[in-house]
Protein backbone atom coordinates (compact mmCIF):
# COMPACT_ATOMS: atom_id res chain seq x y z
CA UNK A 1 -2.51 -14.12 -22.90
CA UNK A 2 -1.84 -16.57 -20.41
CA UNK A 3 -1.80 -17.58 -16.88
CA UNK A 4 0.45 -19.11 -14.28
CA UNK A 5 0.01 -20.50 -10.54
CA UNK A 6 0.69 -18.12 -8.28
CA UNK A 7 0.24 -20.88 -5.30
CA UNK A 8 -2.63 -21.56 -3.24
CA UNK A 9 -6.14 -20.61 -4.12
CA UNK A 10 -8.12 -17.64 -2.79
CA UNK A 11 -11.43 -17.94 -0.97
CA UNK A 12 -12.53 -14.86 -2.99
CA UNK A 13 -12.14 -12.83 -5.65
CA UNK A 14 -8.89 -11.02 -5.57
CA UNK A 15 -8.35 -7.30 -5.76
CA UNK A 16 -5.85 -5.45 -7.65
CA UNK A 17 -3.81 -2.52 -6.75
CA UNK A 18 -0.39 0.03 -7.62
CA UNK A 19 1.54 0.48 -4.88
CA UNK A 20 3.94 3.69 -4.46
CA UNK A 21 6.13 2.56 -6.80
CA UNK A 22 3.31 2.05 -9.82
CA UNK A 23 3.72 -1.92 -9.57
CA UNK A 24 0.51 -4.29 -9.26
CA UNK A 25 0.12 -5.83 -6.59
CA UNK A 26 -3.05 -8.81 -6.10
CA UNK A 27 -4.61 -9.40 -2.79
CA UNK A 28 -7.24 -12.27 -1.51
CA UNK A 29 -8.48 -13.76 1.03
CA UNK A 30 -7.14 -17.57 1.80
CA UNK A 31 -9.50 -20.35 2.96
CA UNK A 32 -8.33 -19.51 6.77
CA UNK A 33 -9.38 -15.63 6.39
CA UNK A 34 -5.28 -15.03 6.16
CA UNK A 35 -4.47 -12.34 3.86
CA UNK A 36 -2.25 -13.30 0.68
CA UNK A 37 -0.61 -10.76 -1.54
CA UNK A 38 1.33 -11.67 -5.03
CA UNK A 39 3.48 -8.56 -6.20
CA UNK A 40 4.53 -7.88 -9.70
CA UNK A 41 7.94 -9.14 -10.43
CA UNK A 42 10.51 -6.88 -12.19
CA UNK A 43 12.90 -9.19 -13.54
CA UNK A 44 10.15 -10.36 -16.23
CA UNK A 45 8.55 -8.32 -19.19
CA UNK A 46 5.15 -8.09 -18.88
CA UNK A 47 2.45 -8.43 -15.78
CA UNK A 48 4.47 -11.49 -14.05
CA UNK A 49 3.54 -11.81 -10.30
CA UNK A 50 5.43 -13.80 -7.74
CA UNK A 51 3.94 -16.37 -5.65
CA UNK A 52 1.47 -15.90 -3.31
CA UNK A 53 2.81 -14.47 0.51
CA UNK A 54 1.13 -14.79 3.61
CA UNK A 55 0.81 -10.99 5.53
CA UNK A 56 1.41 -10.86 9.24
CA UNK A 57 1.99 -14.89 9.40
């Protein structure tokens, strides 16, 4: 196993989730109280998530 940046850190611990389409998808809180969101990518094998996005910002 191992792990790549995503981006920015999270002021907490992150949640995981499928959305409708059965893909992960990680939320957390940034430093601001902003909500980020890194989805699973599915051009990669494997649980690869894309960077970090900023909702509603």
């Amino acid at each position: 196993m191992w792990w790549t940046a995503s981006g920015d850190p999270g002021a907490q611990h992150p949640a995981l989730a499928l959305d409708g389409r059965g893909l992960v998808v990680l939320a957390a809180l940034a430093p601001d109280g902003g909500l980020l969101v890194a989805r699973q990518k599915t051009d990669e094998r494997g649980l690869a998530l894309r960077a970090w996005s900023r909702v509603g910002g």
